[in-house]
PDB file of N, CA and C in Angstrom:
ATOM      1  N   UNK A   1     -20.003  18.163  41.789  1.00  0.00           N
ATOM      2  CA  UNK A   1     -19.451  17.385  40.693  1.00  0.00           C
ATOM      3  C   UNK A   1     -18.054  17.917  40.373  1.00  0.00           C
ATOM      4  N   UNK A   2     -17.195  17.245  40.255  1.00  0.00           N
ATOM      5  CA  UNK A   2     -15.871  17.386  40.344  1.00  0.00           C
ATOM      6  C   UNK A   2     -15.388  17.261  38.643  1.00  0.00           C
ATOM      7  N   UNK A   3     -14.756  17.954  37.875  1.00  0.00           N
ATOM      8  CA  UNK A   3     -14.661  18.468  36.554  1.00  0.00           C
ATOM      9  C   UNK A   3     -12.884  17.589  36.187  1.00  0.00           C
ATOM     10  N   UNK A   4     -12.471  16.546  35.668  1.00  0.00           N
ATOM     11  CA  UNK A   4     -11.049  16.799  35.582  1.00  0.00           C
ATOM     12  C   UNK A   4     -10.752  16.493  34.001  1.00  0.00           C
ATOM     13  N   UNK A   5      -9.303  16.848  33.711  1.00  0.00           N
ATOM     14  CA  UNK A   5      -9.352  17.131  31.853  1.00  0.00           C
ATOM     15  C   UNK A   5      -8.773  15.742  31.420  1.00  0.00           C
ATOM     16  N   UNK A   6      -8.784  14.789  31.995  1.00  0.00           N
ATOM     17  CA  UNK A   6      -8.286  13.288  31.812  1.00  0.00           C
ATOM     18  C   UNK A   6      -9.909  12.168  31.727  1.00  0.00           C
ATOM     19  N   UNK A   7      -9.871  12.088  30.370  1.00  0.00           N
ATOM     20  CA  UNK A   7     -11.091  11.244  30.248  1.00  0.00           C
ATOM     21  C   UNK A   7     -10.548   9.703  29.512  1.00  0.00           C
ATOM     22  N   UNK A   8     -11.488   8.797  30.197  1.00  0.00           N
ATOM     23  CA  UNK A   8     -11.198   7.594  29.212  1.00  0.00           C
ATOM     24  C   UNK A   8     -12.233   7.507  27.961  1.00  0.00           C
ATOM     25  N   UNK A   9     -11.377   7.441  26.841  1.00  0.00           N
ATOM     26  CA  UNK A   9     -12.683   7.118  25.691  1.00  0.00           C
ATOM     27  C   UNK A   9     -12.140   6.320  24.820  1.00  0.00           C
ATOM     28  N   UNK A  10     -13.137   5.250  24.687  1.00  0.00           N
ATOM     29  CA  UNK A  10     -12.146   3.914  23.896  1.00  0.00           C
ATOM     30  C   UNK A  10     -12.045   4.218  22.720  1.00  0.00           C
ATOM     31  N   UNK A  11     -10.861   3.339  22.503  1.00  0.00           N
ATOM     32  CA  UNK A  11     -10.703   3.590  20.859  1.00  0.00           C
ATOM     33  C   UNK A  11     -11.774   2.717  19.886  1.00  0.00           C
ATOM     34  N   UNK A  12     -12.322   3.597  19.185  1.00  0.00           N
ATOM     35  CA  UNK A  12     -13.311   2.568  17.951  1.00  0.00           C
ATOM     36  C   UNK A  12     -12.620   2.511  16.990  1.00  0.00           C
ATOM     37  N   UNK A  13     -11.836   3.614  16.554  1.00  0.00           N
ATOM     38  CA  UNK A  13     -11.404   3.316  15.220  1.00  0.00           C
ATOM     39  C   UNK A  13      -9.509   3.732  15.030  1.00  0.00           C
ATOM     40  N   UNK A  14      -8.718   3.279  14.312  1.00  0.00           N
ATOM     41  CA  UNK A  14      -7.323   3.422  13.795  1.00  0.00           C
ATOM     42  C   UNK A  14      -7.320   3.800  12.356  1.00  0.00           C
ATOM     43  N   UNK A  15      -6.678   4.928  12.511  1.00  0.00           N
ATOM     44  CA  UNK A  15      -6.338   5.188  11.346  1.00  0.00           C
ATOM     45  C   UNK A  15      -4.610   4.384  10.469  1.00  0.00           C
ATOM     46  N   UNK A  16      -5.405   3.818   8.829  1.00  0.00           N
ATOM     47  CA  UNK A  16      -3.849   3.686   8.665  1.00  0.00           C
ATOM     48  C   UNK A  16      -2.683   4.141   7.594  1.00  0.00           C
ATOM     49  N   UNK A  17      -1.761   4.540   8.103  1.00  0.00           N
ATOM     50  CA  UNK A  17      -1.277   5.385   6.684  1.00  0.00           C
ATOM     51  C   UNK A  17      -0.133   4.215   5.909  1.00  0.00           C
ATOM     52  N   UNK A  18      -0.287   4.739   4.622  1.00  0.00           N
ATOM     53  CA  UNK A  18       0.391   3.708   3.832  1.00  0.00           C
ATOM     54  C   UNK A  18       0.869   4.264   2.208  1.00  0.00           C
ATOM     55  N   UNK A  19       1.371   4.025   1.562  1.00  0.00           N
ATOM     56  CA  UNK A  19       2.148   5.036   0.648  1.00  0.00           C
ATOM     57  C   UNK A  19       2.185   3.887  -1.033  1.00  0.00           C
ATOM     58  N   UNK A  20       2.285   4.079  -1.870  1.00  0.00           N
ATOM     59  CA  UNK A  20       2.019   3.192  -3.415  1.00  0.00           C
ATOM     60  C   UNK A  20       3.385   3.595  -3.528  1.00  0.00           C
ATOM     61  N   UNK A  21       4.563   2.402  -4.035  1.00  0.00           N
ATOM     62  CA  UNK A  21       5.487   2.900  -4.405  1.00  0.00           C
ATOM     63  C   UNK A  21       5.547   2.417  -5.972  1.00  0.00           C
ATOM     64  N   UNK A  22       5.288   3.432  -6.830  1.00  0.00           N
ATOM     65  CA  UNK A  22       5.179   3.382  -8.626  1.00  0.00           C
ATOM     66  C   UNK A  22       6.527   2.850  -8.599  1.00  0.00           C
ATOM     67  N   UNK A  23       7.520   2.994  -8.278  1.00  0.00           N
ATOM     68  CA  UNK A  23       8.882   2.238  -8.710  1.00  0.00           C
ATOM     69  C   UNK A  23       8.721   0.581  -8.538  1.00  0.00           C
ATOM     70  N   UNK A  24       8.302   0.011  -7.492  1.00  0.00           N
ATOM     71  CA  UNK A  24       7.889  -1.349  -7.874  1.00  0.00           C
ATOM     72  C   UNK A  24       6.742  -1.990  -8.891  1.00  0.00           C
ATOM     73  N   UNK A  25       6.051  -1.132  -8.910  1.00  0.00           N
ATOM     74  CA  UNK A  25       4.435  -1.601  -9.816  1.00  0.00           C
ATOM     75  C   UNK A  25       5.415  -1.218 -11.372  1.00  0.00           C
ATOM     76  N   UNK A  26       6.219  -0.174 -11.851  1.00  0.00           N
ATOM     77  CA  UNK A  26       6.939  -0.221 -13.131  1.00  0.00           C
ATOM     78  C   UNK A  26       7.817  -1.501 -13.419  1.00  0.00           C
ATOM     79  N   UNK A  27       8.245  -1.887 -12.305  1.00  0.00           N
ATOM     80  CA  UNK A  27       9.199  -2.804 -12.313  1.00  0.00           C
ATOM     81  C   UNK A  27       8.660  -4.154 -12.962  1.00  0.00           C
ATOM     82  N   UNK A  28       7.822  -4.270 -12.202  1.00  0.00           N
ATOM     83  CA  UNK A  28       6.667  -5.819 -12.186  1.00  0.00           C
ATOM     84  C   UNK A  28       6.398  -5.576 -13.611  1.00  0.00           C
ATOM     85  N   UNK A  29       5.879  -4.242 -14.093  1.00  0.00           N
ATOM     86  CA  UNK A  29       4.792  -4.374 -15.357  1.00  0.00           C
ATOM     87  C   UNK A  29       6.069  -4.524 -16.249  1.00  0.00           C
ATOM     88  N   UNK A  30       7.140  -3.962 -16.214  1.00  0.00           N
ATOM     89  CA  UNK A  30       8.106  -3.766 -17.171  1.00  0.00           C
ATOM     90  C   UNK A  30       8.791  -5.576 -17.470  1.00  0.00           C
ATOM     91  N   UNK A  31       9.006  -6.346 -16.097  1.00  0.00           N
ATOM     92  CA  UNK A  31       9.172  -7.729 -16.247  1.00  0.00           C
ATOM     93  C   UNK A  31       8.336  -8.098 -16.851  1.00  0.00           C
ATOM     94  N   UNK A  32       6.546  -8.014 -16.532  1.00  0.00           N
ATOM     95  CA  UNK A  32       5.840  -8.953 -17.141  1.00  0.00           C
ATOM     96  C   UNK A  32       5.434  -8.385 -18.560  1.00  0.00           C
ATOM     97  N   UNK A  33       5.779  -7.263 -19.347  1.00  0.00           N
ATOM     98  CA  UNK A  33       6.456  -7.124 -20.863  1.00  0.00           C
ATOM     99  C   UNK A  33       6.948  -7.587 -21.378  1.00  0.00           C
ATOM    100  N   UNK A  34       8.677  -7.615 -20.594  1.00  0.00           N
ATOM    101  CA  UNK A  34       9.467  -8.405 -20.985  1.00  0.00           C
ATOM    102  C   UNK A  34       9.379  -9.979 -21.045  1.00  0.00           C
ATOM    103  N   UNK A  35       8.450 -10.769 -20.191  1.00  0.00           N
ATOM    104  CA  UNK A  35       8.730 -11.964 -20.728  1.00  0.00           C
ATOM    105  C   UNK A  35       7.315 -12.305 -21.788  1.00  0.00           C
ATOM    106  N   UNK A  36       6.522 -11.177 -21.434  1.00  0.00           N
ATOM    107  CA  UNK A  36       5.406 -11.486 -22.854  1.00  0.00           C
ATOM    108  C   UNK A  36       6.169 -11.099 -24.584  1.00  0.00           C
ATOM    109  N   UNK A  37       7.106 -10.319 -24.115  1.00  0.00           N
ATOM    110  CA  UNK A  37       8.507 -10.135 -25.567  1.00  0.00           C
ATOM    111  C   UNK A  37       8.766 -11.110 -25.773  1.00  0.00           C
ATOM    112  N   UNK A  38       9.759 -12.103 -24.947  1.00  0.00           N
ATOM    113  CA  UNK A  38      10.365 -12.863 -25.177  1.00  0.00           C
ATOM    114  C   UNK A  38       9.833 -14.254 -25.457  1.00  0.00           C
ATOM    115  N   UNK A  39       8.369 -14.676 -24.467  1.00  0.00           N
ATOM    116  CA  UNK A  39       7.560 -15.213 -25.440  1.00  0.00           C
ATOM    117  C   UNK A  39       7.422 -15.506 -26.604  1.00  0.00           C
ATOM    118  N   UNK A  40       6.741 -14.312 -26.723  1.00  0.00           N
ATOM    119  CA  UNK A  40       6.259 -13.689 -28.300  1.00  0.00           C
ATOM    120  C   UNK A  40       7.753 -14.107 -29.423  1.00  0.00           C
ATOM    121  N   UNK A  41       8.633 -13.619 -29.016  1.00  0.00           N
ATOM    122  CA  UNK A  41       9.633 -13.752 -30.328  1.00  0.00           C
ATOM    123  C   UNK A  41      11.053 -14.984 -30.226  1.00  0.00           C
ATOM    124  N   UNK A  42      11.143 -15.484 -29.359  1.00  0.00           N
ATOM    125  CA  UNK A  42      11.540 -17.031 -28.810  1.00  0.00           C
ATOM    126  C   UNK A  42      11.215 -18.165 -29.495  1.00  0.00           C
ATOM    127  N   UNK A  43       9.595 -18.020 -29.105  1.00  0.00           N
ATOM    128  CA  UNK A  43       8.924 -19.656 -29.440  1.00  0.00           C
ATOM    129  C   UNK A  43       8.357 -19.749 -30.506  1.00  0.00           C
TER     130      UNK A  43
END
């Protein structure tokens, strides 16, 4: 039996990396404040 260090083994699974950027999610919440403000004291 012949031994070599090259094996095939399928891939089952991927890992995935991915990152939250708080500077957009402040942004959004800070707009949707602002037009529940302006709402609010407008109409």
């Amino acid at each position: 039996m012949q031994v070599t260090s090259d094996m095939n083994i399928p891939v089952t699974h991927a890992k995935i990396f991915g990152w939250y950027d708080n500077e957009f999610g402040c942004y959004v919440n800070c707009m949707g404040k602002l037009a529940k403000y302006i709402d609010k004291n407008l109409i």
